[in-house]
PDB file of N, CA and C in Angstrom:
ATOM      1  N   UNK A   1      98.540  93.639   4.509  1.00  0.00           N
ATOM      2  CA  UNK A   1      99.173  93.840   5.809  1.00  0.00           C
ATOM      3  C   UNK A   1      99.794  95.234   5.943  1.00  0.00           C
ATOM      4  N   UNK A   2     100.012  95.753   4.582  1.00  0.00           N
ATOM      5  CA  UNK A   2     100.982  97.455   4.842  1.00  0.00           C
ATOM      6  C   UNK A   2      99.844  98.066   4.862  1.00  0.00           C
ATOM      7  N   UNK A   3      98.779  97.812   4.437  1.00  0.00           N
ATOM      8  CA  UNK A   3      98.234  98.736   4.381  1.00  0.00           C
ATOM      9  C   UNK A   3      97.113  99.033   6.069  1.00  0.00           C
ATOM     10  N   UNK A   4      97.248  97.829   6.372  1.00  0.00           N
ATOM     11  CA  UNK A   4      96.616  97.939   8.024  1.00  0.00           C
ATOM     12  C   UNK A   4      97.975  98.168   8.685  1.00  0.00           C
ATOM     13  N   UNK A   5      98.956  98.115   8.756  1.00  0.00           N
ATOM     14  CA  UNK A   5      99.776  98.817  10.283  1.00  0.00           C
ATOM     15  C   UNK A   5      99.594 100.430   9.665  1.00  0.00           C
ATOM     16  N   UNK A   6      99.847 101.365   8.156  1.00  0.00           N
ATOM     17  CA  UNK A   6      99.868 102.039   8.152  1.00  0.00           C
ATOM     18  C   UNK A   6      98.069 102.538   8.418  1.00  0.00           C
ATOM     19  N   UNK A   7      97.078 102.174   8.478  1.00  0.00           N
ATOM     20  CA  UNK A   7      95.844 102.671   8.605  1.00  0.00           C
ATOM     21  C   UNK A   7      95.958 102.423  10.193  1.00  0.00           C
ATOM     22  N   UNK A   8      96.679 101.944  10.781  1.00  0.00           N
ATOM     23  CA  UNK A   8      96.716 101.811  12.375  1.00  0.00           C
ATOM     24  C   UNK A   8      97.072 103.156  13.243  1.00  0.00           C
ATOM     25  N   UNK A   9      98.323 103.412  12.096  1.00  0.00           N
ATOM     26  CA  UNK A   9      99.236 104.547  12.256  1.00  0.00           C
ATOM     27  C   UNK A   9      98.483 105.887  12.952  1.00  0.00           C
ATOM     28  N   UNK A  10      97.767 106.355  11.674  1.00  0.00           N
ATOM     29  CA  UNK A  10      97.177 107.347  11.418  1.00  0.00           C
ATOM     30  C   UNK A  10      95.788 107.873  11.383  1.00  0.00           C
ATOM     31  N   UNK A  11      94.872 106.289  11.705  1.00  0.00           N
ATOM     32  CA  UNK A  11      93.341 106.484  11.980  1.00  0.00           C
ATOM     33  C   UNK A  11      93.601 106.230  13.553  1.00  0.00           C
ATOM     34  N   UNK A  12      94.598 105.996  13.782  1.00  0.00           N
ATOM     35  CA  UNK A  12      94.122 105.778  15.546  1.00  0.00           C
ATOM     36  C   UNK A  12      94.312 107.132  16.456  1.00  0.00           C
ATOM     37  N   UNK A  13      94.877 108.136  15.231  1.00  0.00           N
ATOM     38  CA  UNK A  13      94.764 109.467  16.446  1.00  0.00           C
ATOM     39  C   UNK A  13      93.497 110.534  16.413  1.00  0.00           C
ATOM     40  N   UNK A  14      93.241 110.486  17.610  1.00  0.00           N
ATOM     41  CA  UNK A  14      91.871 110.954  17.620  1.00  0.00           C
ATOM     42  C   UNK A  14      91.848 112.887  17.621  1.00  0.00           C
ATOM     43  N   UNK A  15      91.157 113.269  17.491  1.00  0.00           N
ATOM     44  CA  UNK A  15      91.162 115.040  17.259  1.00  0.00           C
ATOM     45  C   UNK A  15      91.015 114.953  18.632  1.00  0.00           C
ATOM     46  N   UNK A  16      91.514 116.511  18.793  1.00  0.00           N
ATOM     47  CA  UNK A  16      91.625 117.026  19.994  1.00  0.00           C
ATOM     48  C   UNK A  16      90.472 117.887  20.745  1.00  0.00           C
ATOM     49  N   UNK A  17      89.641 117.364  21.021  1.00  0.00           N
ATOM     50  CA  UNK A  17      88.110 117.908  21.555  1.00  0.00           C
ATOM     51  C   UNK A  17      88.244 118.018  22.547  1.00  0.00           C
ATOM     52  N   UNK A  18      89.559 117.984  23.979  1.00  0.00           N
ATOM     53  CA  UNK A  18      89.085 117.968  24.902  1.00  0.00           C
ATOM     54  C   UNK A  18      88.990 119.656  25.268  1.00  0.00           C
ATOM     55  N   UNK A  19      90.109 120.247  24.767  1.00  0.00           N
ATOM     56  CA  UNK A  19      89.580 122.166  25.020  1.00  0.00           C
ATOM     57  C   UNK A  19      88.316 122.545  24.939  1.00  0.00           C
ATOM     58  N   UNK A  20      87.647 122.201  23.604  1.00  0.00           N
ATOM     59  CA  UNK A  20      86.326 123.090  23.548  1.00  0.00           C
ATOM     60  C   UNK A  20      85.455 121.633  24.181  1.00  0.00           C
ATOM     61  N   UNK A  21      85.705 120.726  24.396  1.00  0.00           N
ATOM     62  CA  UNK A  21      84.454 120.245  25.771  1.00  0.00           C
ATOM     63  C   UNK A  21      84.510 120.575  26.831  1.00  0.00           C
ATOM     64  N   UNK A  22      85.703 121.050  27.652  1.00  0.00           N
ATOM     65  CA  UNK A  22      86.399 121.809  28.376  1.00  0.00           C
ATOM     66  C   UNK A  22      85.457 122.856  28.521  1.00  0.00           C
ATOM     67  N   UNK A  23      85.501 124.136  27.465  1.00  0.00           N
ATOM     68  CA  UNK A  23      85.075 124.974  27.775  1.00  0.00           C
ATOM     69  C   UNK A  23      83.568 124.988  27.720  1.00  0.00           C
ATOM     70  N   UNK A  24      82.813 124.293  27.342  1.00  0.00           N
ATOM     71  CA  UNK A  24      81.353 123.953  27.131  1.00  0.00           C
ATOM     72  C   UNK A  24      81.240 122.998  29.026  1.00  0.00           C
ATOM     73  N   UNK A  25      82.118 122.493  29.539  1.00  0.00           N
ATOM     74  CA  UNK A  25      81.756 122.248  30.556  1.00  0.00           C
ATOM     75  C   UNK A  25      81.911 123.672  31.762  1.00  0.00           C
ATOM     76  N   UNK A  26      82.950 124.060  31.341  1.00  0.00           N
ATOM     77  CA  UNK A  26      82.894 125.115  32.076  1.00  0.00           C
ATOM     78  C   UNK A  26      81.638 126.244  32.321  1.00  0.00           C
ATOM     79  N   UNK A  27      81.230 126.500  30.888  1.00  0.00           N
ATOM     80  CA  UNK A  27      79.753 127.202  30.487  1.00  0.00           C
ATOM     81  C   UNK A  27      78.734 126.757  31.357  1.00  0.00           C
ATOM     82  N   UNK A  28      78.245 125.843  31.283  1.00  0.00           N
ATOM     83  CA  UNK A  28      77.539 124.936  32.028  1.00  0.00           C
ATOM     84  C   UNK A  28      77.439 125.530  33.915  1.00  0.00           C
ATOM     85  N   UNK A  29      78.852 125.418  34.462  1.00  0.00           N
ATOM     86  CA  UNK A  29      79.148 125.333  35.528  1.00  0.00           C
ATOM     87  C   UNK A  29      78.550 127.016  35.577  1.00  0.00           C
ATOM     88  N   UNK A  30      78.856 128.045  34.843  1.00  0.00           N
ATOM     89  CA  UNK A  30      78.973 129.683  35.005  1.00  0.00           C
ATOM     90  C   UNK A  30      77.244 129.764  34.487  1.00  0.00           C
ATOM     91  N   UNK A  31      76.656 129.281  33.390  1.00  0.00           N
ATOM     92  CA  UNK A  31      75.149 129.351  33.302  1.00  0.00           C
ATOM     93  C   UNK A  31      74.314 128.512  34.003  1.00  0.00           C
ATOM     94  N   UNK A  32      73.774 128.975  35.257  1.00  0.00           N
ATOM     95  CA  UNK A  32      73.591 128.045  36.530  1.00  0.00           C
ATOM     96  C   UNK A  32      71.777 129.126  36.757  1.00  0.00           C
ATOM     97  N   UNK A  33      71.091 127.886  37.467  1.00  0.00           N
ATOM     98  CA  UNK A  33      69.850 128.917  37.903  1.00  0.00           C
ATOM     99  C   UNK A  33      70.116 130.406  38.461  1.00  0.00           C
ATOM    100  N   UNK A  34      71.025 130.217  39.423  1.00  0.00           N
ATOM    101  CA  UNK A  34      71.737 131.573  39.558  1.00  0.00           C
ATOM    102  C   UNK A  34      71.703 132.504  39.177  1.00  0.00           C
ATOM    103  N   UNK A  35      72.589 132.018  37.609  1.00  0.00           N
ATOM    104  CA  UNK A  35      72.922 133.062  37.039  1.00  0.00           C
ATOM    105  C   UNK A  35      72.412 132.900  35.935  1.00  0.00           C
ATOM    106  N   UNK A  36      70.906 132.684  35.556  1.00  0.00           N
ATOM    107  CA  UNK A  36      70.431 132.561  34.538  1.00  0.00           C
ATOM    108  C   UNK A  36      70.362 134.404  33.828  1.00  0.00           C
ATOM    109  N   UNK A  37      70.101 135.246  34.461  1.00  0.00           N
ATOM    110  CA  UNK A  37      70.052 136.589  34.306  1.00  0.00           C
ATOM    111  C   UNK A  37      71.704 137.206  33.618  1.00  0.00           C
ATOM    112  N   UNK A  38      72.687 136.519  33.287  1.00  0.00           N
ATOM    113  CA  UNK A  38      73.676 137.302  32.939  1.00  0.00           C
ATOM    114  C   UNK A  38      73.467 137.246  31.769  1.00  0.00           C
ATOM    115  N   UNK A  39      73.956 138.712  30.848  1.00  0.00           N
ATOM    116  CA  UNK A  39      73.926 138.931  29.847  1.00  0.00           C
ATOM    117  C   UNK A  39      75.192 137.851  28.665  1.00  0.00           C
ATOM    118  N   UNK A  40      75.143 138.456  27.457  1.00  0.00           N
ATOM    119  CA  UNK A  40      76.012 136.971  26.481  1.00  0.00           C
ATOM    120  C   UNK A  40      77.770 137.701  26.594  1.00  0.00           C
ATOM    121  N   UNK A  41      77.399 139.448  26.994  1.00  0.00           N
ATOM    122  CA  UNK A  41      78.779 140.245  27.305  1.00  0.00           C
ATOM    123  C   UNK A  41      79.408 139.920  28.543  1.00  0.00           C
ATOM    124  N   UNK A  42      78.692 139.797  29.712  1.00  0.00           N
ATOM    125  CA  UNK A  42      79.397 139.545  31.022  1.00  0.00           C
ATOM    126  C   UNK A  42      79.274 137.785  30.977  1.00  0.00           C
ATOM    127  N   UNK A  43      78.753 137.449  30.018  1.00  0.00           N
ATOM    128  CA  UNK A  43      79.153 135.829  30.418  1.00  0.00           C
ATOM    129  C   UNK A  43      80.246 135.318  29.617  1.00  0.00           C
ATOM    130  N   UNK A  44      80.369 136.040  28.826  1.00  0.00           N
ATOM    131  CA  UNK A  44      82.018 136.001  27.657  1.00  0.00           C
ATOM    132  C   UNK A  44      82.632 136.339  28.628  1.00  0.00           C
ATOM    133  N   UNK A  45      82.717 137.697  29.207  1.00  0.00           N
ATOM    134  CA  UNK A  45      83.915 137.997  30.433  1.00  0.00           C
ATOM    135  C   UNK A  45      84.132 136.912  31.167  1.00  0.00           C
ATOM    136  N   UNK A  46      83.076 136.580  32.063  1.00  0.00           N
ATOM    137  CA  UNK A  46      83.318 135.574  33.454  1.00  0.00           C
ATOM    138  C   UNK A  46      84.385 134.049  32.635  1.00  0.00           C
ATOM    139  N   UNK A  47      83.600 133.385  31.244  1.00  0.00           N
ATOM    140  CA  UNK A  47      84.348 132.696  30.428  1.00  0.00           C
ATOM    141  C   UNK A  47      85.544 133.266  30.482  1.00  0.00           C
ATOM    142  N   UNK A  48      86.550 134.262  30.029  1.00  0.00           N
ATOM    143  CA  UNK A  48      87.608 134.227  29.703  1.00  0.00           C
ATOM    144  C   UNK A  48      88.501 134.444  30.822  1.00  0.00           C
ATOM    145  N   UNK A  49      87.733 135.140  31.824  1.00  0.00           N
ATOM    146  CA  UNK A  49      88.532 135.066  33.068  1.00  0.00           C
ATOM    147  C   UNK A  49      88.706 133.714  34.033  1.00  0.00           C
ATOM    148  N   UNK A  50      87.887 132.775  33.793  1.00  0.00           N
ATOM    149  CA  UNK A  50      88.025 131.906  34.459  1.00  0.00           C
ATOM    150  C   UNK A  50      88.978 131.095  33.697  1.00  0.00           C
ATOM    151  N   UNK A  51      89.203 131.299  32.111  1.00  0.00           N
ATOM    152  CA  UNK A  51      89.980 130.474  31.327  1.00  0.00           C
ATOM    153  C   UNK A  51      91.501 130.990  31.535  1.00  0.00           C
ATOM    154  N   UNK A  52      91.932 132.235  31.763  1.00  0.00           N
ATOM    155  CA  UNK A  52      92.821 133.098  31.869  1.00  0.00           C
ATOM    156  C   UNK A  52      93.493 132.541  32.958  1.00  0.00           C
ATOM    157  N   UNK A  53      92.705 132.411  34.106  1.00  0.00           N
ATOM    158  CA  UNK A  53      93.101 132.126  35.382  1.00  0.00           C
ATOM    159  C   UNK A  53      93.523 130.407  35.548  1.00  0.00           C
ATOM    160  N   UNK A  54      92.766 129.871  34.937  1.00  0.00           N
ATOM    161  CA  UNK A  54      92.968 128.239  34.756  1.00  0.00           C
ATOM    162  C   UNK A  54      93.952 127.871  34.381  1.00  0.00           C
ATOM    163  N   UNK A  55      94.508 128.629  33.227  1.00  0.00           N
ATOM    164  CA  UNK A  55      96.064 128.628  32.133  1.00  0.00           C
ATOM    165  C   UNK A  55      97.171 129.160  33.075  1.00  0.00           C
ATOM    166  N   UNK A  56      96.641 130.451  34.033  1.00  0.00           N
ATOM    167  CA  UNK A  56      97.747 130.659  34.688  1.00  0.00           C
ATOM    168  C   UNK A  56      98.576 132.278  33.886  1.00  0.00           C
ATOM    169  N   UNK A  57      97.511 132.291  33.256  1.00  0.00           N
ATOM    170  CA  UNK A  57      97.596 133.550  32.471  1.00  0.00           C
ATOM    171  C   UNK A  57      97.720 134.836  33.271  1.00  0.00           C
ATOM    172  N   UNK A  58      96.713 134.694  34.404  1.00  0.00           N
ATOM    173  CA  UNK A  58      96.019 135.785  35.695  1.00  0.00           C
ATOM    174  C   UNK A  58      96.529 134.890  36.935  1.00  0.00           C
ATOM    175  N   UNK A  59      97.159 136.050  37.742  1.00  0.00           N
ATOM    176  CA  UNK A  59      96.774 135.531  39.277  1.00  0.00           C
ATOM    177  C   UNK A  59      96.085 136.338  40.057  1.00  0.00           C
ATOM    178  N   UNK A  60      95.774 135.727  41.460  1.00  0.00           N
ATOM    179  CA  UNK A  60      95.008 136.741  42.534  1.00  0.00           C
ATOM    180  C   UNK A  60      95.809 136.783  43.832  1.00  0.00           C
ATOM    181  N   UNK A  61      97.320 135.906  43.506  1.00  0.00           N
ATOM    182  CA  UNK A  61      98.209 135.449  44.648  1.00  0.00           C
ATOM    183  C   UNK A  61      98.902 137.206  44.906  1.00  0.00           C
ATOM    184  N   UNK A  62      98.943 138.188  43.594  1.00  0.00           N
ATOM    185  CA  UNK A  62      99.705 139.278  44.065  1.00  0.00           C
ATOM    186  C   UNK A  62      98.706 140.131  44.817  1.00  0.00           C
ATOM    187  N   UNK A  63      97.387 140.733  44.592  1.00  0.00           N
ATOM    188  CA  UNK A  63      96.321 141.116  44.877  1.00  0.00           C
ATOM    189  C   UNK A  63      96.184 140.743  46.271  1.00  0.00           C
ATOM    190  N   UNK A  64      96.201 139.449  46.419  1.00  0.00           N
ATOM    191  CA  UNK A  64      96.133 139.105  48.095  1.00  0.00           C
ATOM    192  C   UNK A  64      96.652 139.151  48.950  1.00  0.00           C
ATOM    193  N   UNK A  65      98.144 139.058  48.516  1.00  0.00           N
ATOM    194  CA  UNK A  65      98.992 139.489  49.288  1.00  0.00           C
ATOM    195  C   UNK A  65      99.177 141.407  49.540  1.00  0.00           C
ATOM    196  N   UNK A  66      98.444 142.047  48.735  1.00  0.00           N
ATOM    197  CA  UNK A  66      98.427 143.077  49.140  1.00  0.00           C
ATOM    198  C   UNK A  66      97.384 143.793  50.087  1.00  0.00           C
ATOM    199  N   UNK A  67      96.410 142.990  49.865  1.00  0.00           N
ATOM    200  CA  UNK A  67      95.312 143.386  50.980  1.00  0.00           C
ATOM    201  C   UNK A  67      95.574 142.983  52.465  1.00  0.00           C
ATOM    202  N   UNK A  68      96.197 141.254  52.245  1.00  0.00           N
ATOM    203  CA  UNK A  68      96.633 140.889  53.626  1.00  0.00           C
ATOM    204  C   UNK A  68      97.419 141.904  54.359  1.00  0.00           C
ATOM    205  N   UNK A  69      98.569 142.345  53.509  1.00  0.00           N
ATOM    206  CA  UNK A  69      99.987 142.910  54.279  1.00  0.00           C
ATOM    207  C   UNK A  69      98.759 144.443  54.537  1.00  0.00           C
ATOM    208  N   UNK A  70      97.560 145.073  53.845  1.00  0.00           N
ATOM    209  CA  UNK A  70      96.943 146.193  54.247  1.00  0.00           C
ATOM    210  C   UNK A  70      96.498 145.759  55.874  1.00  0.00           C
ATOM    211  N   UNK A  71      95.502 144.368  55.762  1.00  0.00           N
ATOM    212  CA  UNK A  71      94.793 144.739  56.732  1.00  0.00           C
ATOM    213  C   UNK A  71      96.003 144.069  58.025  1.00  0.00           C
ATOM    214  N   UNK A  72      96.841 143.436  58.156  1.00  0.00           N
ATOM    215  CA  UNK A  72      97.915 143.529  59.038  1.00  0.00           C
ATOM    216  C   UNK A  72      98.529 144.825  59.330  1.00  0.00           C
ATOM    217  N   UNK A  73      98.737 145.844  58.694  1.00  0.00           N
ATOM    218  CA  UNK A  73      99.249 147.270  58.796  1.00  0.00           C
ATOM    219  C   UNK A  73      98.193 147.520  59.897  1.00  0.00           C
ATOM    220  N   UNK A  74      96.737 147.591  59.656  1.00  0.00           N
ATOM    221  CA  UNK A  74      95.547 148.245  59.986  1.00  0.00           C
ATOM    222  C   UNK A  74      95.438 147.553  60.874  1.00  0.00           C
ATOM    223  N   UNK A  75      95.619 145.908  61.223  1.00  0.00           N
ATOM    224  CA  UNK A  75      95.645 145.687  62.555  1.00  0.00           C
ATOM    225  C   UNK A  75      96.736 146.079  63.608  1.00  0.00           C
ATOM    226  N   UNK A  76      97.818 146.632  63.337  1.00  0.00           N
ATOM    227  CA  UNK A  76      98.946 146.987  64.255  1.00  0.00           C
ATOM    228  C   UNK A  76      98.792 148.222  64.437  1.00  0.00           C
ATOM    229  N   UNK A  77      98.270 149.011  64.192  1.00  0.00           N
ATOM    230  CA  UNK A  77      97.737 150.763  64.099  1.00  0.00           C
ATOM    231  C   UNK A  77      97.118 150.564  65.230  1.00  0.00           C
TER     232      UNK A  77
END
């Protein structure tokens, strides 16, 4: 009996695969008929930027707000 609650314990936690299935689904989504033509350098890029951005690592919220507040300038001119 000790020896099944403690084999309960410690075989019931499972490894943590969901990151790299994660990122193998993501792959998937970025190697598309499309984009069968991208090289293994710009498809590492597009990978880490989309991972960057997912984490919250990167935004595009400052970037946008700077083009908006441009082309509002450029519409009041």
């Amino acid at each position: 009996p000790t020896l099944r609650h403690i084999s309960r314990d410690y075989l019931a936690i499972q490894g943590s695969a969901t990151p790299a299935e994660r990122a193998f689904s993501s792959g998937s989504l970025t190697d598309t008929k499309c984009h069968n033509r991208l090289n293994p350098t710009l498809f590492e890029a597009l990978q880490l930027l989309k991972s960057a951005y997912r984490n919250g690592h990167i935004s595009a919220a400052g970037i946008a707000a700077q083009h908006i507040g441009a082309l509002i300038a450029e519409l009041d001119d």
